[in-house]
N, C-alpha and C. Protein backbone atom coordinates (compact mmCIF):
# COMPACT_ATOMS: atom_id res chain seq x y z
N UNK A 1 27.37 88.59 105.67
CA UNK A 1 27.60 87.48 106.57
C UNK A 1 27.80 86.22 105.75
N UNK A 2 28.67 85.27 106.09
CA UNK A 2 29.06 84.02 105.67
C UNK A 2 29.14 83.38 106.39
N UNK A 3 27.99 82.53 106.68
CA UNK A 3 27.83 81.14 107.79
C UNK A 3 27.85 82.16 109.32
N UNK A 4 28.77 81.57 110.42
CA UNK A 4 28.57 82.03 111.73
C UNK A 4 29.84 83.44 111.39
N UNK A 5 29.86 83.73 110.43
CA UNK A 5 31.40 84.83 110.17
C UNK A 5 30.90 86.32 109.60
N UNK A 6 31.33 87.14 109.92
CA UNK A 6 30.73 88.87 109.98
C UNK A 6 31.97 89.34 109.41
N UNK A 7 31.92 89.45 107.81
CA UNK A 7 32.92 90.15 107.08
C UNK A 7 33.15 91.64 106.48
N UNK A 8 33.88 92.33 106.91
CA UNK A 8 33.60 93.72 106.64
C UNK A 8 34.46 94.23 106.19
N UNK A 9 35.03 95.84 106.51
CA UNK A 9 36.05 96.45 106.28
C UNK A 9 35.67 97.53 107.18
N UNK A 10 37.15 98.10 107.46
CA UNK A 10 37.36 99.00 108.63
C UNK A 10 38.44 100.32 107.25
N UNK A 11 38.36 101.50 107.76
CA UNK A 11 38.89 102.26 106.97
C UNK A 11 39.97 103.17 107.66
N UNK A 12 41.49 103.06 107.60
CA UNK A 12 42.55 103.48 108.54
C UNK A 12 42.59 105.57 107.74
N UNK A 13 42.20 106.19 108.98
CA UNK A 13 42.05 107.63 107.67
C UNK A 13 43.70 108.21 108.54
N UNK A 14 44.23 107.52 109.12
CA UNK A 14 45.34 108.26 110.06
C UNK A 14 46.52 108.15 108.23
N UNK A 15 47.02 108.83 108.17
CA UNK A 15 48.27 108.82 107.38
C UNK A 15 49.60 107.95 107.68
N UNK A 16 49.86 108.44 109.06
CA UNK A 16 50.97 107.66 108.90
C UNK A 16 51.19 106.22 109.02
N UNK A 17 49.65 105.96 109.64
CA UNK A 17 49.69 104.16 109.90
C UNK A 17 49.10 103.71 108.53
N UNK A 18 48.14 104.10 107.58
CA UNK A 18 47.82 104.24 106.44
C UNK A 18 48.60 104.20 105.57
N UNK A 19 50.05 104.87 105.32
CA UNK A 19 51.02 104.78 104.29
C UNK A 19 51.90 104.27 104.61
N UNK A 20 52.28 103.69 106.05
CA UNK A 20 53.95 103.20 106.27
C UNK A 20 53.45 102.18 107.14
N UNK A 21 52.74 102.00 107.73
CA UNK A 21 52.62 100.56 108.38
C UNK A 21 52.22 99.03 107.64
N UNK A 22 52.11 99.73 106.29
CA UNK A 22 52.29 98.26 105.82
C UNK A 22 51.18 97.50 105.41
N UNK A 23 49.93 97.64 105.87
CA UNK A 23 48.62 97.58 105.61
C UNK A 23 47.90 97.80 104.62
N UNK A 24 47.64 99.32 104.28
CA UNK A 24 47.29 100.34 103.55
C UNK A 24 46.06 100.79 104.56
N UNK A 25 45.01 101.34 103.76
CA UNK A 25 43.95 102.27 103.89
C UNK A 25 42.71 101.74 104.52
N UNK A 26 42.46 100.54 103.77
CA UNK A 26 41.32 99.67 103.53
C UNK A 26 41.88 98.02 104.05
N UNK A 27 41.01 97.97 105.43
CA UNK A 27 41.45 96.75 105.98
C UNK A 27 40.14 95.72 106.42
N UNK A 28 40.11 94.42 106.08
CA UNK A 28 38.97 93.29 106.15
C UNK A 28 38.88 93.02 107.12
N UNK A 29 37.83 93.16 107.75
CA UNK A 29 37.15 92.73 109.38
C UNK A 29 36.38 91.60 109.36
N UNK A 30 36.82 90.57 110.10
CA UNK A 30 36.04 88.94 110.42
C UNK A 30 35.72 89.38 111.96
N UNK A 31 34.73 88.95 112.02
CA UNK A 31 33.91 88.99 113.81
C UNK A 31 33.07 87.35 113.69
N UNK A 32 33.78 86.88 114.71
CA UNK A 32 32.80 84.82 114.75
C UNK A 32 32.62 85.50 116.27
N UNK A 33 31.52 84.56 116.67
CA UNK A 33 31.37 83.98 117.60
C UNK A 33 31.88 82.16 117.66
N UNK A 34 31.80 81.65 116.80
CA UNK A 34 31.67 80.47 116.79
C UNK A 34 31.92 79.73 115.67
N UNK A 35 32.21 80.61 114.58
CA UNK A 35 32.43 80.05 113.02
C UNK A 35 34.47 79.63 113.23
N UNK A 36 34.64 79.35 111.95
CA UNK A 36 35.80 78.72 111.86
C UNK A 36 36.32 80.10 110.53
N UNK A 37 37.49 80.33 110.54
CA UNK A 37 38.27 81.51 109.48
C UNK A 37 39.31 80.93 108.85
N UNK A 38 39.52 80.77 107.67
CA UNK A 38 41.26 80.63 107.66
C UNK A 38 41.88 81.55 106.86
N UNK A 39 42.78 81.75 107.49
CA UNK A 39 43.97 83.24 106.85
C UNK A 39 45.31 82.48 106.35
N UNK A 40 45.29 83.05 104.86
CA UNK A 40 46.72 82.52 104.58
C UNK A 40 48.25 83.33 105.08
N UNK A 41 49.02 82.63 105.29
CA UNK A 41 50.25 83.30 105.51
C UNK A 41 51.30 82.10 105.17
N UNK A 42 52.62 82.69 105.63
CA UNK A 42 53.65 81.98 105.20
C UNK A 42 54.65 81.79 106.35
N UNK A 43 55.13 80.39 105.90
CA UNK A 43 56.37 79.83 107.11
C UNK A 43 55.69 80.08 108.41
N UNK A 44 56.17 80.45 109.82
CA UNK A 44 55.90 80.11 110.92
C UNK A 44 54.84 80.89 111.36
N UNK A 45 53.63 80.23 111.46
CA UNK A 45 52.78 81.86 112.34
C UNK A 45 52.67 81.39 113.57
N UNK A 46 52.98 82.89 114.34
CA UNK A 46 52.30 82.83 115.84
C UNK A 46 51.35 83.50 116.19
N UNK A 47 50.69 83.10 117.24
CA UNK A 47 49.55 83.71 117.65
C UNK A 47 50.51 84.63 119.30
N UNK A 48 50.39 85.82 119.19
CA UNK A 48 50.79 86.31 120.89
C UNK A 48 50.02 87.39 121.64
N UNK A 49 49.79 86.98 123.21
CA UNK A 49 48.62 87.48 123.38
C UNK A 49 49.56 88.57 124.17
N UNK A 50 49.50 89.65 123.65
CA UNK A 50 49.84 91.06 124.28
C UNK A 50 48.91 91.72 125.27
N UNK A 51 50.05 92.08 126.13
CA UNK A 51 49.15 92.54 127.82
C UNK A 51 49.03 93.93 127.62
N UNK A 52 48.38 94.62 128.40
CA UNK A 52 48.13 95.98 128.37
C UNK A 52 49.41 96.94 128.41
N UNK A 53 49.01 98.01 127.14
CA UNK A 53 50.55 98.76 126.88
C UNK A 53 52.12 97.76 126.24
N UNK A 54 51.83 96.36 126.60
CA UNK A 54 53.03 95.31 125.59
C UNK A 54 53.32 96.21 124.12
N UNK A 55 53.90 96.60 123.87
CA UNK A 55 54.27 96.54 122.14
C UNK A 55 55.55 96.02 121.80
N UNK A 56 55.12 95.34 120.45
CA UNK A 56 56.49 94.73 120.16
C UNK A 56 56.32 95.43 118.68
N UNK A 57 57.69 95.33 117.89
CA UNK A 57 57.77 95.56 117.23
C UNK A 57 58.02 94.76 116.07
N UNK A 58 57.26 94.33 114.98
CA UNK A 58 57.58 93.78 113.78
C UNK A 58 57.92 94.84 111.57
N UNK A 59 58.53 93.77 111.07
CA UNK A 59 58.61 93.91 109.95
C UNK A 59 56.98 94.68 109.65
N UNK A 60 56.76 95.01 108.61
CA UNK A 60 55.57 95.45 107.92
C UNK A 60 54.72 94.57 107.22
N UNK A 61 55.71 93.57 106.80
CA UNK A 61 55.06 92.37 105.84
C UNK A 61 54.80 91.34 106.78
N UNK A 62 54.44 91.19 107.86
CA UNK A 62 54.50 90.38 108.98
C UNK A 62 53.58 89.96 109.72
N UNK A 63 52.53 91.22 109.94
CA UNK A 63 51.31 91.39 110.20
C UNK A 63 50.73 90.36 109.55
N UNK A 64 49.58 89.66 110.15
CA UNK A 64 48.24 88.91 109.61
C UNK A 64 47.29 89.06 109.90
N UNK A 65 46.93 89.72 111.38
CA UNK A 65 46.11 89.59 112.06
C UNK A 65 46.17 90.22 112.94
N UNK A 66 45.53 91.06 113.82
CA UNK A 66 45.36 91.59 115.32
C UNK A 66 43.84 91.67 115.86
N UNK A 67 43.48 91.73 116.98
CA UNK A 67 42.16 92.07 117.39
C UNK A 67 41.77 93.12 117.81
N UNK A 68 40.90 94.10 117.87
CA UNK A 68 40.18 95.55 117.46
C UNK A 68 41.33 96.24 119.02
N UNK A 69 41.37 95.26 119.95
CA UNK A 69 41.80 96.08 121.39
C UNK A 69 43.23 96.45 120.94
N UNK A 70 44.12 95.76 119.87
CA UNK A 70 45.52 96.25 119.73
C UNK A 70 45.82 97.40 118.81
N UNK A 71 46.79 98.25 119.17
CA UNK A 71 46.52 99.36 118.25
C UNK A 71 47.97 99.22 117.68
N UNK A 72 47.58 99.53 116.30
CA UNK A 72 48.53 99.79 114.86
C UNK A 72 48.90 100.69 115.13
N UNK A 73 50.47 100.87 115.01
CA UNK A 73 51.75 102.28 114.98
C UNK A 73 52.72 101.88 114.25
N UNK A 74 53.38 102.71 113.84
CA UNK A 74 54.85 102.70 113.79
C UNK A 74 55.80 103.03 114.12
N UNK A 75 57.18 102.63 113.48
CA UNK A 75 58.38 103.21 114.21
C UNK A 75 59.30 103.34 113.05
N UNK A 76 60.58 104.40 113.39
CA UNK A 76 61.43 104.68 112.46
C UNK A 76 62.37 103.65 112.71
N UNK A 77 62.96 103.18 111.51
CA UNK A 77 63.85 101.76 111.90
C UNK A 77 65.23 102.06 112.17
N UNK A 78 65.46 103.22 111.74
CA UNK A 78 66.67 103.57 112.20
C UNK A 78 67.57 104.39 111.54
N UNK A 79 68.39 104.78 111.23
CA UNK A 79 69.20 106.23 110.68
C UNK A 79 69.12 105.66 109.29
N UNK A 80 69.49 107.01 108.56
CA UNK A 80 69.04 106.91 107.28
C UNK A 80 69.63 105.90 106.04
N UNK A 81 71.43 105.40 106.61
CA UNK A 81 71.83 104.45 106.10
C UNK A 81 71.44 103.28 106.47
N UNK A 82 70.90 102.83 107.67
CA UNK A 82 70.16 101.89 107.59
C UNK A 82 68.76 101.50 107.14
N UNK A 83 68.22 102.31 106.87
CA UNK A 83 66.60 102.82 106.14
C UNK A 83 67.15 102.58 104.71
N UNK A 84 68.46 103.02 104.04
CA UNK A 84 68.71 102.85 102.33
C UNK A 84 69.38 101.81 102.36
N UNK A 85 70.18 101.20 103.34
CA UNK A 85 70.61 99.87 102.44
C UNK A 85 70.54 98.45 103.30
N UNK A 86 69.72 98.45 104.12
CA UNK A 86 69.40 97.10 105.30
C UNK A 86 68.28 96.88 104.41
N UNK A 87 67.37 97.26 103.49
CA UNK A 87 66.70 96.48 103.05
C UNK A 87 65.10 96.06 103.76
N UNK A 88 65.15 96.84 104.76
CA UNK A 88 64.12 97.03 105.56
C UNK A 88 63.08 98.07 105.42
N UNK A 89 63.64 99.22 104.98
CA UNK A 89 62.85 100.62 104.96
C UNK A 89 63.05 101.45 105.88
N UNK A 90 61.83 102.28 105.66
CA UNK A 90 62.30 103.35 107.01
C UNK A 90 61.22 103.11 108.22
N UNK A 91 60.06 102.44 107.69
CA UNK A 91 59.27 102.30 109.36
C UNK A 91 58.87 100.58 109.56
N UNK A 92 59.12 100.42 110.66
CA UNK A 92 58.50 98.99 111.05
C UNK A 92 57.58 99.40 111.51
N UNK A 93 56.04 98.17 111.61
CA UNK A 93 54.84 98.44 112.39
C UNK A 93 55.08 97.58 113.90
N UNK A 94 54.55 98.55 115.03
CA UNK A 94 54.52 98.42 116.41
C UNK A 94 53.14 97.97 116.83
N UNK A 95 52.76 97.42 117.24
CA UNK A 95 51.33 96.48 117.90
C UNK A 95 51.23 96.74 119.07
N UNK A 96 50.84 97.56 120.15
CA UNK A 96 50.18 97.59 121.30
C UNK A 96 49.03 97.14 121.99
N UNK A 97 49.19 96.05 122.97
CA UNK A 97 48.29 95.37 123.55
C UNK A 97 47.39 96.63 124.82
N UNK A 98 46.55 95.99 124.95
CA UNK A 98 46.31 94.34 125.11
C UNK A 98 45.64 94.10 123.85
N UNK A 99 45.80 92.19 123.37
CA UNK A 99 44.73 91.75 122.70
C UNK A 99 45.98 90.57 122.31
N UNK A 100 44.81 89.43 121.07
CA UNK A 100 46.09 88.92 120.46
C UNK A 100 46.67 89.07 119.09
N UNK A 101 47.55 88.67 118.86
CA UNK A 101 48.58 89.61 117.17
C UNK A 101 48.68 87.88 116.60
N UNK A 102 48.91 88.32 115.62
CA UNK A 102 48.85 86.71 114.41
C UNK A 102 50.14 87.60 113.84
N UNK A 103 51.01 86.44 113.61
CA UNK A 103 52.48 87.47 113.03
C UNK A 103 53.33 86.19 111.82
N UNK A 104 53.70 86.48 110.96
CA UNK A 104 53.64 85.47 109.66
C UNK A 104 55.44 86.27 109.78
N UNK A 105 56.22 84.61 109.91
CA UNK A 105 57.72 84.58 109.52
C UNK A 105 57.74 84.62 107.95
N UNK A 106 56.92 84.06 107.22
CA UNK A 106 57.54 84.64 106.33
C UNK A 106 56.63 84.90 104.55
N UNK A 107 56.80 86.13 104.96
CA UNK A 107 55.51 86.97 103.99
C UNK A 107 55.85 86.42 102.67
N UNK A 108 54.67 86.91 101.53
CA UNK A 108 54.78 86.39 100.31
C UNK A 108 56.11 86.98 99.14
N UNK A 109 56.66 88.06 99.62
CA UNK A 109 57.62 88.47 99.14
C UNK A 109 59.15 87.70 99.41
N UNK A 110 59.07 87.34 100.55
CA UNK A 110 60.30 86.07 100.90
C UNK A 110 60.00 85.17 100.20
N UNK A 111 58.77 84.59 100.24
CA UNK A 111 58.43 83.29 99.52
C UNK A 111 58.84 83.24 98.10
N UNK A 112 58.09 84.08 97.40
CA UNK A 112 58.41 84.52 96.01
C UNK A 112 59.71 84.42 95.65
N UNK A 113 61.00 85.22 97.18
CA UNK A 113 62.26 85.20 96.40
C UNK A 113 63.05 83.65 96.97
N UNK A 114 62.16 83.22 97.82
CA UNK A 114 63.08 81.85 98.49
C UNK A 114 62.59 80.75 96.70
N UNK A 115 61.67 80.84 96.28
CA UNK A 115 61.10 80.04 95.25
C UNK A 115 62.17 80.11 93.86
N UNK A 116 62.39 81.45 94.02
CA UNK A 116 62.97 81.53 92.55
C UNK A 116 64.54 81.39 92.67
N UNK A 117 64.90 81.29 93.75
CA UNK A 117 66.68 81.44 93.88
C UNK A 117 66.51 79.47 94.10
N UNK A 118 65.49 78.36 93.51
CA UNK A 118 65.49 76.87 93.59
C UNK A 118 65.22 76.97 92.17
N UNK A 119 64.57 77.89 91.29
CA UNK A 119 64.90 77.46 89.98
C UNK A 119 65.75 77.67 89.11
N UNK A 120 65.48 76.43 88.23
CA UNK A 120 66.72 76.03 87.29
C UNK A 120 66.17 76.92 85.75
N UNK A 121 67.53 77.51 85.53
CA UNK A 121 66.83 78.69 84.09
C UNK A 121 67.43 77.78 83.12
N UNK A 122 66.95 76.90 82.03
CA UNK A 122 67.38 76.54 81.04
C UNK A 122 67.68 77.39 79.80
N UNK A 123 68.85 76.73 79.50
CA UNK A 123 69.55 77.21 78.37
C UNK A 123 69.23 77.47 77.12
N UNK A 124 69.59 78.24 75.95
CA UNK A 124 68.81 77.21 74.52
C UNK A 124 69.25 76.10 73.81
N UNK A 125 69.87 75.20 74.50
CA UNK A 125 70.04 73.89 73.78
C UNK A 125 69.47 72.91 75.00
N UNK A 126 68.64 73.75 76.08
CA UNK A 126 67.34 72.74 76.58
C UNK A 126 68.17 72.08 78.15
N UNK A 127 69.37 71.87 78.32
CA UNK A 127 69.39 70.54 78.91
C UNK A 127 69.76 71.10 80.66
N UNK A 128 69.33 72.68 81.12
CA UNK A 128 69.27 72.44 82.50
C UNK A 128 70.09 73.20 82.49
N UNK A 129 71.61 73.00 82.36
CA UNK A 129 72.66 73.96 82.92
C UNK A 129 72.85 74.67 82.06
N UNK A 130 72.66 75.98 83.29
CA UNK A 130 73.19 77.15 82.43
C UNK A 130 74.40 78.28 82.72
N UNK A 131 75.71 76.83 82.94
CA UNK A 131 76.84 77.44 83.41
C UNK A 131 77.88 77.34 82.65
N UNK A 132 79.00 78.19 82.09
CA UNK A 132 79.93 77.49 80.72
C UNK A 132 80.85 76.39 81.18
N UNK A 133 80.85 75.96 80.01
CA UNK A 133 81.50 74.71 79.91
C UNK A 133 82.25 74.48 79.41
N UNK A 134 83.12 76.25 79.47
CA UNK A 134 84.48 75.77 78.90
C UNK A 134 85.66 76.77 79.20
């Protein structure tokens, strides 16, 4: 326990939500009554409160958060040329309500590549551009 916050871990033994939903195996459980949490994520998060049987479907890297009532699945994303070259994979994770889902626009792997396609690779004579100049 940390302050009003109940930190744990929950252990996914199902396989297929375990290896393809994106998660893994071993997942961290917060329970407040009344304490304050903060979860990092990236670009836009929403919070959406899914009604009974609702599932929507997201990316894998997308997930942040759900509450114990929503259940983790997946889905096949779609025929096999789109699984090898959309860049997506072959399963997205599905969220079934009721409860509410925390869902992150944009995971640390976007970030990472939105970061590096703004830097500048210097040259070896130092001065920034590294495009010919002649």
């Amino acid at each position: 326990q940390l302050g009003d916050v109940d930190i744990g871990y929950t252990l996914d033994c199902k396989p297929s939500t375990c290896c393809c939903a994106g998660l893994g195996p071993c997942r961290q459980n917060i329970n407040s009554q009344n304490g304050t949490v903060f979860l990092a994520a990236g670009g836009t998060l929403l919070e959406k409160h899914l009604g009974p049987m609702e599932k929507i479907t997201v990316d894998t890297r997308s997930v942040v958060a759900y509450e114990d009532s929503v259940q983790l699945g997946i889905m096949k994303s779609g025929s096999i040329g789109i699984c090898c070259f959309s860049g997506e994979g072959f399963f997205n994770t599905t969220l079934t309500g009721p409860g509410k889902v925390w869902i992150q626009s944009m995971n640390f792997q976007k970030f990472r590549e939105a970061v590096q396609s703004t830097i500048i690779v210097r040259d070896e004579s130092g001065d920034g551009d590294n495009e010919d100049s002649g």
